[in-house]
C-alpha atoms as a PDB file:
ATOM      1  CA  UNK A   1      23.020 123.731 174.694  1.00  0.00           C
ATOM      2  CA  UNK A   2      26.532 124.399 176.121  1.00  0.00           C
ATOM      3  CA  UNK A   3      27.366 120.561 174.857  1.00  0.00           C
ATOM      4  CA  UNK A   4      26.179 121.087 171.156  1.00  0.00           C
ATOM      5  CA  UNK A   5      28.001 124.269 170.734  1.00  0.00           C
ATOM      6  CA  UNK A   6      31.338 122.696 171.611  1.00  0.00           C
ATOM      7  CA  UNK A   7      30.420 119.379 169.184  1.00  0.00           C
ATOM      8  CA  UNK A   8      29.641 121.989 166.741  1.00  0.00           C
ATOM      9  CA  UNK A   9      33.126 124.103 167.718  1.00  0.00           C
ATOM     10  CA  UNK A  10      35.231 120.929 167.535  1.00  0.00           C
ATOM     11  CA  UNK A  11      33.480 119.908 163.889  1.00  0.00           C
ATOM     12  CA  UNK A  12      34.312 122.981 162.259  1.00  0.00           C
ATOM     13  CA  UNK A  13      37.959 122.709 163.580  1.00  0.00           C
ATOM     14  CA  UNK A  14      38.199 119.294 162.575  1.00  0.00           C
ATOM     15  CA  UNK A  15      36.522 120.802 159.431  1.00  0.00           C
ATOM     16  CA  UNK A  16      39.137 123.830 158.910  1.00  0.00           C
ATOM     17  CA  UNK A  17      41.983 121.035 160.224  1.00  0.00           C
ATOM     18  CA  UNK A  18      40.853 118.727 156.859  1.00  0.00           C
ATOM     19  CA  UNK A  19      40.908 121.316 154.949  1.00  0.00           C
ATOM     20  CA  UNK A  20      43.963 122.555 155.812  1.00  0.00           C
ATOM     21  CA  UNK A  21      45.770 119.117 155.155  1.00  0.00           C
ATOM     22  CA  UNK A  22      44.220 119.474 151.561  1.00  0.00           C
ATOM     23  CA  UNK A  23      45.247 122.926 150.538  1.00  0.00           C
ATOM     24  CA  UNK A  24      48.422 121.891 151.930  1.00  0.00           C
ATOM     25  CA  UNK A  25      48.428 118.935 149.514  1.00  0.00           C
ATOM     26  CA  UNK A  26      47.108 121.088 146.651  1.00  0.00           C
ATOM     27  CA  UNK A  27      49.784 123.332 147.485  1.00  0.00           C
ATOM     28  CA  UNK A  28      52.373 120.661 147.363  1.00  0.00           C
ATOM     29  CA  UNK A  29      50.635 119.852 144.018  1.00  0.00           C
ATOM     30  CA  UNK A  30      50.881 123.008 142.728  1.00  0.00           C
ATOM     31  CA  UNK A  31      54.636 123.587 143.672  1.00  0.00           C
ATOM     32  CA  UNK A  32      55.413 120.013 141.372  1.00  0.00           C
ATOM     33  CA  UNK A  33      53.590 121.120 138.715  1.00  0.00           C
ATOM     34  CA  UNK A  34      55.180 124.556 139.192  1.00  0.00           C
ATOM     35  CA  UNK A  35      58.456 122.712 139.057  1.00  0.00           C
ATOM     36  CA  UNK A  36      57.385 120.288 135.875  1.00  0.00           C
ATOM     37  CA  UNK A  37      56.035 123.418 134.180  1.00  0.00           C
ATOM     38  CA  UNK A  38      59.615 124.885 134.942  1.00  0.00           C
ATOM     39  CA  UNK A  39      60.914 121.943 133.494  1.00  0.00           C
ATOM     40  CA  UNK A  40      59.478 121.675 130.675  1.00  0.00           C
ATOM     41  CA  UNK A  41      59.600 125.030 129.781  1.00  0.00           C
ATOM     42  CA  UNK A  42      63.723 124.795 130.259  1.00  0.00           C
ATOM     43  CA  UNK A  43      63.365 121.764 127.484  1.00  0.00           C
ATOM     44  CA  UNK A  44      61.381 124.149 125.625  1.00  0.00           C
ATOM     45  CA  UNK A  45      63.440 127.189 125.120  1.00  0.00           C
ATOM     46  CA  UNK A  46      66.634 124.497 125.305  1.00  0.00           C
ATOM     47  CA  UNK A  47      64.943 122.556 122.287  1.00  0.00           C
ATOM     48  CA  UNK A  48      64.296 125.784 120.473  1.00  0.00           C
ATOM     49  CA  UNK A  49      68.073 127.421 120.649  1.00  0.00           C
ATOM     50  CA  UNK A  50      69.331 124.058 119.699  1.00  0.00           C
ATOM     51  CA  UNK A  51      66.588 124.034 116.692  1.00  0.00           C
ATOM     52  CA  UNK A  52      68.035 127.462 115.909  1.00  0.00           C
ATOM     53  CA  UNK A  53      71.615 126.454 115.470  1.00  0.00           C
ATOM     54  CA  UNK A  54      70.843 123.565 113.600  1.00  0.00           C
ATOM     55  CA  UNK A  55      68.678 125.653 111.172  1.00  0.00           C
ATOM     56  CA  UNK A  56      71.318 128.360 110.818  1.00  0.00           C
ATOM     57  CA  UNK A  57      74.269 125.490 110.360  1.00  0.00           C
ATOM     58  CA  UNK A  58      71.405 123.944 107.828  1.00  0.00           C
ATOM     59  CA  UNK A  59      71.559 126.993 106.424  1.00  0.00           C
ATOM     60  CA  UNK A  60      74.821 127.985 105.748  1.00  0.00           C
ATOM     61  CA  UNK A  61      75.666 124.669 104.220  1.00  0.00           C
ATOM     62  CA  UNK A  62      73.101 125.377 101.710  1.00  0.00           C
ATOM     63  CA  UNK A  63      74.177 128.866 101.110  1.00  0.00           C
ATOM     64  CA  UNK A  64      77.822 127.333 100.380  1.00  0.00           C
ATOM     65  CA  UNK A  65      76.441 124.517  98.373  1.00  0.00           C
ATOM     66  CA  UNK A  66      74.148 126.982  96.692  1.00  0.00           C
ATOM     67  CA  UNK A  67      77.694 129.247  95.931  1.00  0.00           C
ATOM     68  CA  UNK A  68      79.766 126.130  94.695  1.00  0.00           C
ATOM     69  CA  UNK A  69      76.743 125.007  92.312  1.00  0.00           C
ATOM     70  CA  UNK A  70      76.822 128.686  90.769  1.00  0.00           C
ATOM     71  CA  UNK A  71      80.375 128.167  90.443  1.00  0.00           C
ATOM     72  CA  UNK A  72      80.716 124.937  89.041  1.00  0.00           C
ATOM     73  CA  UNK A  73      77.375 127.032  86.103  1.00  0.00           C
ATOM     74  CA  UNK A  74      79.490 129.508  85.840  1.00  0.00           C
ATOM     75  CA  UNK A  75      82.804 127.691  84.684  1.00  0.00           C
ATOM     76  CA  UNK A  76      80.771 125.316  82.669  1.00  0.00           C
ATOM     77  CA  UNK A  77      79.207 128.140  81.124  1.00  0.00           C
ATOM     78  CA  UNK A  78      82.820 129.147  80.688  1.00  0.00           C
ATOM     79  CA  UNK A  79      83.824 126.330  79.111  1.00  0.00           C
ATOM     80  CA  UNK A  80      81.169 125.938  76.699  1.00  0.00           C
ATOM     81  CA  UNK A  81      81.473 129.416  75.705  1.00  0.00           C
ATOM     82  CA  UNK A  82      85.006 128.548  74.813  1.00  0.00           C
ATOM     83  CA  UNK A  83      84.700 125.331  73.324  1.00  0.00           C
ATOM     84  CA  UNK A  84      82.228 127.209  71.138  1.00  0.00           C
ATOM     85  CA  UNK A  85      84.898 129.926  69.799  1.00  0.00           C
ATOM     86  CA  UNK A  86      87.050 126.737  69.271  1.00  0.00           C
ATOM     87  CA  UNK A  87      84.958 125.022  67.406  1.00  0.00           C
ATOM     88  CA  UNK A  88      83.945 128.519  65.357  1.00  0.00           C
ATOM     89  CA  UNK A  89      87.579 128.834  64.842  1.00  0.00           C
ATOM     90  CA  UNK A  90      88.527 125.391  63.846  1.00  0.00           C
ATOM     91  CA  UNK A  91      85.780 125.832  61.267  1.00  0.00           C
ATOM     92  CA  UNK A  92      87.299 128.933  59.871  1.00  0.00           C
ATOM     93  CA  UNK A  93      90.376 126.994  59.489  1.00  0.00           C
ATOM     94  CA  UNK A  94      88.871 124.113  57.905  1.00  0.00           C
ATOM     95  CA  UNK A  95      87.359 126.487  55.329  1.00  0.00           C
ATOM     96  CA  UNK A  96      90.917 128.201  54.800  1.00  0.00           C
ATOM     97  CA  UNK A  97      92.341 124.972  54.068  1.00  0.00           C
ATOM     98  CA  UNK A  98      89.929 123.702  51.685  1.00  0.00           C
ATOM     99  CA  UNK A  99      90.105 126.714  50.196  1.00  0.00           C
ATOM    100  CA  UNK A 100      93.787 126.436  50.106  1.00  0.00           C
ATOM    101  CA  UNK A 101      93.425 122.603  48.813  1.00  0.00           C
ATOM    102  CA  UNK A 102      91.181 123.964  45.899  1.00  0.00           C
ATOM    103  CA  UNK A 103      93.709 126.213  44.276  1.00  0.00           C
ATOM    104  CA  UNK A 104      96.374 123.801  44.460  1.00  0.00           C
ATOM    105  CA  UNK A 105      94.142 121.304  42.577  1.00  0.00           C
ATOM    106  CA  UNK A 106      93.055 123.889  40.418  1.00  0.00           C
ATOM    107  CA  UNK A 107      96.727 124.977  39.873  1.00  0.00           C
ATOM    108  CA  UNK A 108      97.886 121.629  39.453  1.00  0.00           C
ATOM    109  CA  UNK A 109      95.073 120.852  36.668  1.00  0.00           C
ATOM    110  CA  UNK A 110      95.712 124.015  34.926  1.00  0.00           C
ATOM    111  CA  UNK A 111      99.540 122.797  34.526  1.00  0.00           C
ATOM    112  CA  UNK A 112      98.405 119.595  33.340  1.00  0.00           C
ATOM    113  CA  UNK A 113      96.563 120.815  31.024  1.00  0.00           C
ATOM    114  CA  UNK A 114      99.295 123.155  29.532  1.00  0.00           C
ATOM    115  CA  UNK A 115     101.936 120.147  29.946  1.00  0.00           C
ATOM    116  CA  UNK A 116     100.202 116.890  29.511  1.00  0.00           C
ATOM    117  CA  UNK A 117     102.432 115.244  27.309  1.00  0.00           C
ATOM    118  CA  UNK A 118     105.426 115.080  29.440  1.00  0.00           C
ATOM    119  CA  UNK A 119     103.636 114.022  32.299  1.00  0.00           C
ATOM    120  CA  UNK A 120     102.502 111.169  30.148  1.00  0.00           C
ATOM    121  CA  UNK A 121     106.075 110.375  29.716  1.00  0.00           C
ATOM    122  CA  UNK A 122     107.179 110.870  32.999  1.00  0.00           C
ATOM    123  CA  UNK A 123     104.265 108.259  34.142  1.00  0.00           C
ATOM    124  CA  UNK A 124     105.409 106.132  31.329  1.00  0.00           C
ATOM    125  CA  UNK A 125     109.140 106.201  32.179  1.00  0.00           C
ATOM    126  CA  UNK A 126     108.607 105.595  35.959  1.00  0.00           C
ATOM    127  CA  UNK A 127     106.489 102.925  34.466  1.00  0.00           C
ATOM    128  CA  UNK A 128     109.398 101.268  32.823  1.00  0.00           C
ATOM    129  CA  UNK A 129     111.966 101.375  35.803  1.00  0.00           C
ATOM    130  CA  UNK A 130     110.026 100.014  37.978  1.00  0.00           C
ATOM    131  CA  UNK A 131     109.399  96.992  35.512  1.00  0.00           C
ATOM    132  CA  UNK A 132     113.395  96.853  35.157  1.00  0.00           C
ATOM    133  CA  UNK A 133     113.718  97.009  39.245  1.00  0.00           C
ATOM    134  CA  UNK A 134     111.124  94.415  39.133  1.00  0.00           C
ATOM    135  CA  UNK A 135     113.219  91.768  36.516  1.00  0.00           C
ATOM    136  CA  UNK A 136     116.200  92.517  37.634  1.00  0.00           C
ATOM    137  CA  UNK A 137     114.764  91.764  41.428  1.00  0.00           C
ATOM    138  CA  UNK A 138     113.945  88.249  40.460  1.00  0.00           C
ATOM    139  CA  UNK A 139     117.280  87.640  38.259  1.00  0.00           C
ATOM    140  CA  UNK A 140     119.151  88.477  41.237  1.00  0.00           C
ATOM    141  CA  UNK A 141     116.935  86.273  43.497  1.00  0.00           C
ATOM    142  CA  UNK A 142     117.261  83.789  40.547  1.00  0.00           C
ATOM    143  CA  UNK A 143     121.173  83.841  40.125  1.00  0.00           C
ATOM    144  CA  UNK A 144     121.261  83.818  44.696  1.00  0.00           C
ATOM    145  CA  UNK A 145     119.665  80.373  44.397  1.00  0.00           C
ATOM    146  CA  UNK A 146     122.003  79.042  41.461  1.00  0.00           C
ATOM    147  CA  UNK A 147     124.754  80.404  43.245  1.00  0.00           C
ATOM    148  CA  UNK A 148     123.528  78.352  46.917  1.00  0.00           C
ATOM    149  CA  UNK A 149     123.287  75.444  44.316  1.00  0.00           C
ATOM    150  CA  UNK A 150     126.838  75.263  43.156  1.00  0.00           C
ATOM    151  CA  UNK A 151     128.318  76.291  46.704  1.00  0.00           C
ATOM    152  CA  UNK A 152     126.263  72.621  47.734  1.00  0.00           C
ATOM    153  CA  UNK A 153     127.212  71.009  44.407  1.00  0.00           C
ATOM    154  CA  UNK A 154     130.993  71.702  45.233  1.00  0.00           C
ATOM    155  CA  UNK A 155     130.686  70.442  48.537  1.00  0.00           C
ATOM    156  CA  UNK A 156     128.913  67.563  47.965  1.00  0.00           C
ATOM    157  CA  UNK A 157     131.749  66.347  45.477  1.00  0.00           C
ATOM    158  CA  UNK A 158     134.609  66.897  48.191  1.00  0.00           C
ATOM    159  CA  UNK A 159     132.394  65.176  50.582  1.00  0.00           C
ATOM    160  CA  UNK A 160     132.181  61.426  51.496  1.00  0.00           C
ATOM    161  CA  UNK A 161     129.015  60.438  51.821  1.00  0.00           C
ATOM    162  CA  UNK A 162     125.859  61.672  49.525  1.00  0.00           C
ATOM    163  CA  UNK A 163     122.215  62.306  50.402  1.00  0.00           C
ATOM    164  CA  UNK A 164     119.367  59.972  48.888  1.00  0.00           C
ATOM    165  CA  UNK A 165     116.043  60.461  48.802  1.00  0.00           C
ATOM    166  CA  UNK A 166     113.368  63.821  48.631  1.00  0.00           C
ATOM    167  CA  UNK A 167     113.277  66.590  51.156  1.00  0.00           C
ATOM    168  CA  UNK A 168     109.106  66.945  50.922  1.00  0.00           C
ATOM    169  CA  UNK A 169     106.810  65.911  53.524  1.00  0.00           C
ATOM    170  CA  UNK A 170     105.964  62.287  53.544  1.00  0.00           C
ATOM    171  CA  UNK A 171     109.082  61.577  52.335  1.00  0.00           C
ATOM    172  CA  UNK A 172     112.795  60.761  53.638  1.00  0.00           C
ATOM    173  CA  UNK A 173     116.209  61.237  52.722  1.00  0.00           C
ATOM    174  CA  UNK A 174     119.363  58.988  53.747  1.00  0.00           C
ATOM    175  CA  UNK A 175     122.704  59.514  54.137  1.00  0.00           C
ATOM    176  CA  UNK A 176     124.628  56.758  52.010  1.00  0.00           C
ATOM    177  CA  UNK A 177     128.709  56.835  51.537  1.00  0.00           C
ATOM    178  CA  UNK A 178     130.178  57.240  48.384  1.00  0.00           C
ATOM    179  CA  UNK A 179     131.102  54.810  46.124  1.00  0.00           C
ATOM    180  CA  UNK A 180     134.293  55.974  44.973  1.00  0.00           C
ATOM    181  CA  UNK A 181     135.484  56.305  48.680  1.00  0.00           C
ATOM    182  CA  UNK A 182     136.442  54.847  51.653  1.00  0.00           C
ATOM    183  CA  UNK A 183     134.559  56.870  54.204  1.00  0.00           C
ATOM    184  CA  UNK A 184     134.301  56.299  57.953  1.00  0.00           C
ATOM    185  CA  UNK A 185     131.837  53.973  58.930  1.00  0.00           C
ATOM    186  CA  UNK A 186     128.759  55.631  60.372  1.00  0.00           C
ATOM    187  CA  UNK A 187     128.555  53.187  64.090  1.00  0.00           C
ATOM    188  CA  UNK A 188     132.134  54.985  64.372  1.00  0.00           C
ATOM    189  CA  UNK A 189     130.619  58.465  63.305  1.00  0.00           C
ATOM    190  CA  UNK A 190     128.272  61.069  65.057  1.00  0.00           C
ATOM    191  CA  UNK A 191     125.153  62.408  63.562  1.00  0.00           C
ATOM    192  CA  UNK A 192     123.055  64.998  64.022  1.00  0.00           C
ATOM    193  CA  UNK A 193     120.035  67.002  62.067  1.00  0.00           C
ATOM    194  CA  UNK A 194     119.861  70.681  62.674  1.00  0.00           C
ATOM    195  CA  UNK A 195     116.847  73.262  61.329  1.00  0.00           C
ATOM    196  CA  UNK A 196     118.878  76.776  60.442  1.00  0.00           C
ATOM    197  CA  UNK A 197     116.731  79.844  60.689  1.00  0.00           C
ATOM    198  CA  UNK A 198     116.544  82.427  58.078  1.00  0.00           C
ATOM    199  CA  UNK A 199     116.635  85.483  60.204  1.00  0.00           C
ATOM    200  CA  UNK A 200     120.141  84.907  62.101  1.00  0.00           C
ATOM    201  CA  UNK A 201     121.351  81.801  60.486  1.00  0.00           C
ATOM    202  CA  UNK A 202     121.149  80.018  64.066  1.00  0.00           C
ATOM    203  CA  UNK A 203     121.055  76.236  64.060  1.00  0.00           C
ATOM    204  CA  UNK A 204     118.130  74.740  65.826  1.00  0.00           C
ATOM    205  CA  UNK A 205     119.035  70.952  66.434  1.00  0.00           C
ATOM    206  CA  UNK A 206     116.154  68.902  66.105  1.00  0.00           C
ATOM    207  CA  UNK A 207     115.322  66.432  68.991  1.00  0.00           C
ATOM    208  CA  UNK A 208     115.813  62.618  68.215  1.00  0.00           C
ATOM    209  CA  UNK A 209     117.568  63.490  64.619  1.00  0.00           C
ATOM    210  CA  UNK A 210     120.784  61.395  65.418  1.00  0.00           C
ATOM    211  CA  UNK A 211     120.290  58.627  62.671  1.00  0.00           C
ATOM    212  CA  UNK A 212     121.821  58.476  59.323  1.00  0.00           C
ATOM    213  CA  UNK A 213     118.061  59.129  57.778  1.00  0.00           C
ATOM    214  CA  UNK A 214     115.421  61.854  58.733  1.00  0.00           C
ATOM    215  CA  UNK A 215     112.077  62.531  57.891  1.00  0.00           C
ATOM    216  CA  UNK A 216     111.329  66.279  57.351  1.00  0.00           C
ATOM    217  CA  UNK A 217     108.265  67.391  59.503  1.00  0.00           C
ATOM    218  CA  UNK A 218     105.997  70.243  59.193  1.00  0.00           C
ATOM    219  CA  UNK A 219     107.940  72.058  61.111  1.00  0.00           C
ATOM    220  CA  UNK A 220     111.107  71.792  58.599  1.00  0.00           C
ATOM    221  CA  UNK A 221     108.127  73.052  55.663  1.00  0.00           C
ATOM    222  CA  UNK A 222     110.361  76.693  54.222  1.00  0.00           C
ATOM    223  CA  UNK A 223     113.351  75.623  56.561  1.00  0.00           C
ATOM    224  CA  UNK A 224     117.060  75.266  55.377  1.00  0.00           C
ATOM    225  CA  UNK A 225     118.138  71.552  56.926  1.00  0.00           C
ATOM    226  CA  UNK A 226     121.307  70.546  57.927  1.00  0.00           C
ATOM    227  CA  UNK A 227     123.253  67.324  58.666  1.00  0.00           C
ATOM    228  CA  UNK A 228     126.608  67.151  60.174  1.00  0.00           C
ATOM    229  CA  UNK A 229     129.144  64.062  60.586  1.00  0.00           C
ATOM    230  CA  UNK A 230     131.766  64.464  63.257  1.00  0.00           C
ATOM    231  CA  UNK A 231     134.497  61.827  63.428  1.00  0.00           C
ATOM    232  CA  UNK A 232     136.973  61.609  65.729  1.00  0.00           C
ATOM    233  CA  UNK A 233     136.100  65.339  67.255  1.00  0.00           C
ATOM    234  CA  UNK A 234     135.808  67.018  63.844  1.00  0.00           C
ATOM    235  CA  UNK A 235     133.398  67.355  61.058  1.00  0.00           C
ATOM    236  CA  UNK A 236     133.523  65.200  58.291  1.00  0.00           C
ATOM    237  CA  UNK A 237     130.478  66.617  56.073  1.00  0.00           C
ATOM    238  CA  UNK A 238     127.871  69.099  56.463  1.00  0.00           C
ATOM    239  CA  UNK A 239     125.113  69.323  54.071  1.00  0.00           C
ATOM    240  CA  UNK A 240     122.150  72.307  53.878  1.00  0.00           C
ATOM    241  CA  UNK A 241     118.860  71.636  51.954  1.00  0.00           C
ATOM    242  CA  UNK A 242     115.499  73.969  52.412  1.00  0.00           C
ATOM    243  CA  UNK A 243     112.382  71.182  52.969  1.00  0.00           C
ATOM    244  CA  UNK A 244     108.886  72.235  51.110  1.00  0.00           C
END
């Protein structure tokens, strides 16, 4: 009897011992999950202020965009409104001046009407001097190219050797010495063919035109020409033509 009792005392401490290992271990338990909890709940509150400032900052950028979009209305708004009393007043102008533009016509056809004969003649004479200008432009233009043609004529006669032969395209023209003279001979002379522009009267020589004959080109087409002959340093004869 004495035996049992003491296998049954030593069971239940064993017992009480086992269970005292596993409320220790639930305890343990409990302290990490008091410790996670802890955790967690520092993430928590740490997640929630930093949700807070990022709302607020969210915030007050959209109240400040929200303030610079009612600004940018409110000077559009502006500027319409302006643009609006421009263009009301730059239609009030316009009228004025048509307005204005009416009675001048009107004035200027009532004065017509109580002086139309000598505006008739005033049209008629302005008429007639402008017809004069215009003849008297193309006898001066006229008596220009006589006087070009003498000025050459004269030259030509004091000069030793003569051209021969048509300035137009296709054609060619030659110098040839006179025959009343005794002129240099040309292997002792230098030659060269020149274009002279209109505008400054600059001489353009032409490349390759050293020969006592030349063939205008298209480019020579409303040109003035020119040949000179230099012998012994100084020119001999010089001779101006305009090709076409």
């Amino acid at each position: 009897m004495a035996g049992r009792n003491k296998e049954d005392v030593e069971k239940a401490i064993s017992m009480v011992e086992a269970l005292a290992v596993k409320l220790t271990q639930k305890e343990g338990e409990l302290i990490q999950e008091k410790f996670e909890v802890k955790k967690l709940a520092n993430f928590l509150r740490q997640a929630s202020e930093d949700a807070n400032k990022l709302v607020n900052q969210e915030k007050s950028f959209a109240c400040a965009e929200i303030e610079s979009a009612r600004a940018v209305v409110q000077r559009i708004g502006e500027a319409l409104d302006e643009e609006e009393r421009d263009a009301q007043n730059s239609k009030n102008q316009a009228a004025g001046v048509e307005e204005l533009v009416e009675e001048v016509q009107e004035a200027r056809r009532i004065k017509l009407l109580h002086q139309p004969s000598k505006v008739i003649d005033m049209e008629h004479e302005l008429r007639a001097l402008r017809n004069q200008i215009r003849e008297k432009s193309i006898v001066s233009v006229k008596l220009q190219k006589e006087l070009a043609k003498s000025k050459r004529a004269e030259q030509n006669k004091l000069a030793p050797y003569v051209l021969d032969g048509s300035e137009t395209l296709g054609s060619s023209l030659q110098l040839k010495p006179r025959s009343d003279g005794s002129p240099t001979p040309f292997p002792k002379c230098s030659v060269q063919w020149y274009r002279v522009s209109s505008e400054d009267s600059q001489n353009e020589v032409i490349s390759g035109a050293n020969k006592t004959f030349y063939a205008p080109e298209p480019f020579d087409v409303g040109r003035v020409l020119q040949v000179d002959i230099v012998s012994n340093g100084q020119k001999s004869h010089r001779d101006n033509f305009r090709s076409h």
